[in-house]
N, C-alpha and C. Protein backbone atom coordinates (compact mmCIF):
# COMPACT_ATOMS: atom_id res chain seq x y z
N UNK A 1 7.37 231.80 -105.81
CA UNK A 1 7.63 232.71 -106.90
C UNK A 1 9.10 232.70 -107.27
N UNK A 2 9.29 233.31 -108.43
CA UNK A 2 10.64 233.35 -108.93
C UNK A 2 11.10 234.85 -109.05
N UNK A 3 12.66 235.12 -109.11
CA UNK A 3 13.06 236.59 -110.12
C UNK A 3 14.51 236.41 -109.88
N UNK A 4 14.90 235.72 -111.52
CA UNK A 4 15.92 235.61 -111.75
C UNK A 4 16.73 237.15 -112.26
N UNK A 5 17.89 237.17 -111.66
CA UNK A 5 18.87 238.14 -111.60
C UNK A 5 19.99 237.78 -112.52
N UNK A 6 20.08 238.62 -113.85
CA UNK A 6 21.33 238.53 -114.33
C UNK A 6 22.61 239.33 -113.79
N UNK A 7 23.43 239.04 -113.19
CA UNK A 7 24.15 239.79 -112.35
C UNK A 7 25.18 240.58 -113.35
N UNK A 8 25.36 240.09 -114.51
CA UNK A 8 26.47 240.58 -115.26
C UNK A 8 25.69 241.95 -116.16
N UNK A 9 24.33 241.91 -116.27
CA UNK A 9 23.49 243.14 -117.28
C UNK A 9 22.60 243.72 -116.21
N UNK A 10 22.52 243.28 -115.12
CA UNK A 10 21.56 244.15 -113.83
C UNK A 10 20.12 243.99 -114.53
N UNK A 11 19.90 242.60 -114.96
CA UNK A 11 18.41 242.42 -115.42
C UNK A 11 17.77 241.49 -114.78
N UNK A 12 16.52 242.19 -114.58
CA UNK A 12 15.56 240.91 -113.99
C UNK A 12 14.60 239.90 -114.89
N UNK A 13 14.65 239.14 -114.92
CA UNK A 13 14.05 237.98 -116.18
C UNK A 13 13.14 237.44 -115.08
N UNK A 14 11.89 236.88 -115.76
CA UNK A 14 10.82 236.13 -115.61
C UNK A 14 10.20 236.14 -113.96
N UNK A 15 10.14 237.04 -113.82
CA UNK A 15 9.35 237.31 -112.52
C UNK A 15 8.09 236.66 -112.32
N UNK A 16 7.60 235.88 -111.34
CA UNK A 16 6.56 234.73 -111.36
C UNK A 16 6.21 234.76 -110.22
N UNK A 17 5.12 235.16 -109.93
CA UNK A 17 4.43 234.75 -108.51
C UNK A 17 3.02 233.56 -109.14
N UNK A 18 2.97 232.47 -108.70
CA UNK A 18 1.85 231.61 -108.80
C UNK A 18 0.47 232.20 -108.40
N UNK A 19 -0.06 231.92 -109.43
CA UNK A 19 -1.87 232.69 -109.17
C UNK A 19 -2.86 232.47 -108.04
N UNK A 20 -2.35 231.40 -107.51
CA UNK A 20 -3.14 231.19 -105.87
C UNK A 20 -2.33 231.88 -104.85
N UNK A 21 -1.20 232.43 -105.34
CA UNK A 21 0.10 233.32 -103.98
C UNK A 21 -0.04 235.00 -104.67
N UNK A 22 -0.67 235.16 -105.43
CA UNK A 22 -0.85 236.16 -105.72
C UNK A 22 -1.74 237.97 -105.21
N UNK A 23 -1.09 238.65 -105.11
CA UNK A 23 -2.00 239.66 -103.80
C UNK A 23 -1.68 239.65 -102.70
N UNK A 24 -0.52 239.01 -101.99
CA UNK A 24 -0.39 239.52 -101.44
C UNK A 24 1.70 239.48 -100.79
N UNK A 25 1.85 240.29 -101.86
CA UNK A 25 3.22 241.39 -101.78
C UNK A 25 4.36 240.04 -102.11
N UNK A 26 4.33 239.15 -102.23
CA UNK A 26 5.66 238.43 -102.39
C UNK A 26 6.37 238.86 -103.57
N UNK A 27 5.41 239.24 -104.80
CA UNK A 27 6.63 239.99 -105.64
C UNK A 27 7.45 241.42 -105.13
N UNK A 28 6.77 242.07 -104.57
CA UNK A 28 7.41 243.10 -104.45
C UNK A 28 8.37 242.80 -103.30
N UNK A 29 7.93 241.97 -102.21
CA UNK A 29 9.41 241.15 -101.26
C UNK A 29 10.88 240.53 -102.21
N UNK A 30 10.21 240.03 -103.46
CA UNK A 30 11.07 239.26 -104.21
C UNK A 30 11.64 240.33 -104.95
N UNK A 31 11.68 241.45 -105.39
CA UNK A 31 12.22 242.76 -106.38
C UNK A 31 13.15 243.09 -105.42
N UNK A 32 12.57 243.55 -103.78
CA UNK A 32 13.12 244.38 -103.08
C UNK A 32 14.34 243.34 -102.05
N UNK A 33 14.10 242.39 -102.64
CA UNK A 33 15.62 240.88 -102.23
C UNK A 33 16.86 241.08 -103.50
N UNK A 34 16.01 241.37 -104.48
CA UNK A 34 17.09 241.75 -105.66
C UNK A 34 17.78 243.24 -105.38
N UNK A 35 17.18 243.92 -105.18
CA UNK A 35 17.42 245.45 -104.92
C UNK A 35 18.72 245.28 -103.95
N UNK A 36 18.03 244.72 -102.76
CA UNK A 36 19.19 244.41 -101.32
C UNK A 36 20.50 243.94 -101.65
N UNK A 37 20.62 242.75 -102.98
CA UNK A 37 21.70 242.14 -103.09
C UNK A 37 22.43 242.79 -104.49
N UNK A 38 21.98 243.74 -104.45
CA UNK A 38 22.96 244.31 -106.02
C UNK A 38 24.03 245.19 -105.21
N UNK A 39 25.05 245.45 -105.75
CA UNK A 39 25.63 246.72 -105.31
C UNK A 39 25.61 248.29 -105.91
N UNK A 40 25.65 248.90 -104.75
CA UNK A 40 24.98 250.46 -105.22
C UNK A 40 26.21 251.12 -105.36
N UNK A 41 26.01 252.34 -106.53
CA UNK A 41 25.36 252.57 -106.99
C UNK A 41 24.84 251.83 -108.21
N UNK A 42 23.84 251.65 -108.63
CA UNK A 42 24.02 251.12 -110.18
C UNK A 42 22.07 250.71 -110.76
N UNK A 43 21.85 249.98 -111.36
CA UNK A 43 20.88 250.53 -112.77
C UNK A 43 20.19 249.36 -112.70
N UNK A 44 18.66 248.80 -112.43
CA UNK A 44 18.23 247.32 -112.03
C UNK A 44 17.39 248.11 -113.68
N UNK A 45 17.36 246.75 -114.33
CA UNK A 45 16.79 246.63 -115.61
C UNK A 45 15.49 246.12 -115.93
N UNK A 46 14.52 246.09 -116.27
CA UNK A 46 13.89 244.94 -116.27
C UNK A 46 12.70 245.03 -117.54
N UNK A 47 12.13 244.20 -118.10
CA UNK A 47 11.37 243.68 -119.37
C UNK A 47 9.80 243.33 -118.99
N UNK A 48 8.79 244.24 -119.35
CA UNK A 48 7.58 243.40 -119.28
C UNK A 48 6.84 243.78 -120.20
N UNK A 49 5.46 242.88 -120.37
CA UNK A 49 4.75 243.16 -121.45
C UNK A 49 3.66 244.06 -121.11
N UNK A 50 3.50 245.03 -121.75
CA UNK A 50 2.51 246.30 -121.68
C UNK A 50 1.42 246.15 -120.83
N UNK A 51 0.80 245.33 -121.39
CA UNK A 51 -0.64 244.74 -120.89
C UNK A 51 -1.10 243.85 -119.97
N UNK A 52 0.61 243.52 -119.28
CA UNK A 52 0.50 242.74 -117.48
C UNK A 52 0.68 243.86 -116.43
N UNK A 53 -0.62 244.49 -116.70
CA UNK A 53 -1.06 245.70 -115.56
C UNK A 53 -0.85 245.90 -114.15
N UNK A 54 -1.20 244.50 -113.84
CA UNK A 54 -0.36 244.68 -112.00
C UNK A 54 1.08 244.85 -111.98
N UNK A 55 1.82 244.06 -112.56
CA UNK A 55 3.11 243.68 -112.59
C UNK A 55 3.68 245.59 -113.17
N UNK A 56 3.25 246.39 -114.02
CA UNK A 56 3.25 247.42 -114.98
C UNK A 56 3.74 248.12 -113.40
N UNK A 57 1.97 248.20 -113.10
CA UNK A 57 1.50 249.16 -111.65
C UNK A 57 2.87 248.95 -110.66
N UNK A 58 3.15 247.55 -110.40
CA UNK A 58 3.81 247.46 -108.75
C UNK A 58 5.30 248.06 -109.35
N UNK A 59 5.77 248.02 -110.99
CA UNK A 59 7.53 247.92 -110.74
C UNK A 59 7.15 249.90 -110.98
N UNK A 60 5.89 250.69 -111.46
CA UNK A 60 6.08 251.59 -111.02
C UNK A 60 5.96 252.25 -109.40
N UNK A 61 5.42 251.94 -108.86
CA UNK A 61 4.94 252.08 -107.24
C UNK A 61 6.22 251.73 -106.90
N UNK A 62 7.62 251.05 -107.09
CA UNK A 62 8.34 250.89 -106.86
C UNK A 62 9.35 251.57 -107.27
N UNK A 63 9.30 252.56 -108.17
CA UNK A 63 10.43 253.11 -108.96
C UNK A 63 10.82 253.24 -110.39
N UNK A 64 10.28 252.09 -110.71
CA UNK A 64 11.01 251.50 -112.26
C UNK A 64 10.31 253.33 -113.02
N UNK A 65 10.90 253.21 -114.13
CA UNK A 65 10.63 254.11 -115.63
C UNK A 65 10.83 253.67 -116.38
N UNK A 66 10.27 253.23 -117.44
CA UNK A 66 9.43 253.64 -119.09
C UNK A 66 10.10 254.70 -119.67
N UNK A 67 11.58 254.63 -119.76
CA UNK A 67 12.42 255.78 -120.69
C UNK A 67 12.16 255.20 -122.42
N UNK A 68 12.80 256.59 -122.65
CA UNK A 68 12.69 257.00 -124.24
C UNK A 68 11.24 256.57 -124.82
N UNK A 69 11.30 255.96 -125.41
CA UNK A 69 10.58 255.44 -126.42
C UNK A 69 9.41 254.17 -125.75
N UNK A 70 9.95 253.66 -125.42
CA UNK A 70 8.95 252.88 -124.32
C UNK A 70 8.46 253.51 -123.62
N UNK A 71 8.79 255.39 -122.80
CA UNK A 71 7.61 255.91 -122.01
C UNK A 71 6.42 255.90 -122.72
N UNK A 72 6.67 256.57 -124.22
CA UNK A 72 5.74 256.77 -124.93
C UNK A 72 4.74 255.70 -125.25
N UNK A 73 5.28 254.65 -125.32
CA UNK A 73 4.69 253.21 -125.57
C UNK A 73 3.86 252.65 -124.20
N UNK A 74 4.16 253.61 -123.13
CA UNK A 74 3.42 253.14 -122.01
C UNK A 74 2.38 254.19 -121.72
N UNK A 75 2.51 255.00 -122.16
CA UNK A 75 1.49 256.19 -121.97
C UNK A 75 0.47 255.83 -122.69
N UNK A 76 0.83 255.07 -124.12
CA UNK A 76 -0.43 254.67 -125.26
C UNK A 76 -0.90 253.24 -124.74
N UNK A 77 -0.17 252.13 -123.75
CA UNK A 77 -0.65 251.17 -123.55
C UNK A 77 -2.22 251.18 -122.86
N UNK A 78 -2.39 251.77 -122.00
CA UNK A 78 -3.78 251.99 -121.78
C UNK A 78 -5.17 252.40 -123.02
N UNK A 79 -4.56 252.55 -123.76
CA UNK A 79 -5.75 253.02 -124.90
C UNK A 79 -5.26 252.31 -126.57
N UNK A 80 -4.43 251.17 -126.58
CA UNK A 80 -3.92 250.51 -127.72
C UNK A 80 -4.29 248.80 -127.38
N UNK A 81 -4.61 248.28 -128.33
CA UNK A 81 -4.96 247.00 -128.10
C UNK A 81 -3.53 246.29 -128.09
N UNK A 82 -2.57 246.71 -128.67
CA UNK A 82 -1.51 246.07 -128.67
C UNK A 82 -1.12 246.11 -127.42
N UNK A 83 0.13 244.29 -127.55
CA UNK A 83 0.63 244.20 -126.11
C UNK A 83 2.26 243.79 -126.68
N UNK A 84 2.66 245.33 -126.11
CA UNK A 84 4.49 245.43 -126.36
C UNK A 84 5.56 244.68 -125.08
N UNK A 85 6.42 244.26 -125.37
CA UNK A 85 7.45 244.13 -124.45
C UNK A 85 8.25 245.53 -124.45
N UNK A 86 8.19 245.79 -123.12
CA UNK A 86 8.68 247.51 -122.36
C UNK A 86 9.78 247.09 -121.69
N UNK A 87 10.65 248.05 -121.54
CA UNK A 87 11.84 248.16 -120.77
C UNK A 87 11.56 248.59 -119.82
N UNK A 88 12.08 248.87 -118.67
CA UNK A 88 11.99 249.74 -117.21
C UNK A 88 13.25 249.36 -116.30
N UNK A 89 13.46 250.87 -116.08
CA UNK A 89 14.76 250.84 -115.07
C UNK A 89 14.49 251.49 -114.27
N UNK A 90 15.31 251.25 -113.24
CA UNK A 90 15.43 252.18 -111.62
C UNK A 90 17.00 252.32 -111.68
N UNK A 91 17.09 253.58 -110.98
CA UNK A 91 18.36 253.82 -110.21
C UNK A 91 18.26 253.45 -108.78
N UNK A 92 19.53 252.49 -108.53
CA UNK A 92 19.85 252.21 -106.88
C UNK A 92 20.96 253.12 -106.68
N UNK A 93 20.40 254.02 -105.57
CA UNK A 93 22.10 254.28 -104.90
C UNK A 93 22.04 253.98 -103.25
């Protein structure tokens, strides 16, 4: 799997676990390797599309939020056919 770290915007880009490695926890090993190597205090960023439901599920079970305008956009993703690109952040301290 992959999860590239922009170190200069605290964003995570293209998070990838391969579909036969999938289920069991290497993304969330791979988030919580990013988490370890940032320095605290500060703001992990990250981009996904509405309707990649596990990926949605694990960065909340983990922390992330769906602020402003994108909460709202995530509250309607379950009942909208549309599939948005969402923001989500965590605070590290």
């Amino acid at each position: 799997g992959t999860a590239d770290l922009n170190t200069n915007s605290n964003v995570v880009n293209n998070v990838y676990v391969r579909e036969e490695a999938r289920q069991q926890g290497i993304a969330r090993l791979m988030m919580e390797a990013v988490e370890d190597s940032m320095e605290k205090p500060s703001t992990l960023k990250l981009t996904v599309m509405s309707k990649n439901v596990a990926a949605v599920g694990l960065y909340k079970k983990m922390g992330f939020q769906a602020l402003g305008v994108y909460g709202g956009l995530d509250a309607l993703s379950s009942v909208t056919p549309l599939d948005f690109l969402m923001e989500m952040e965590k605070k590290l301290d």
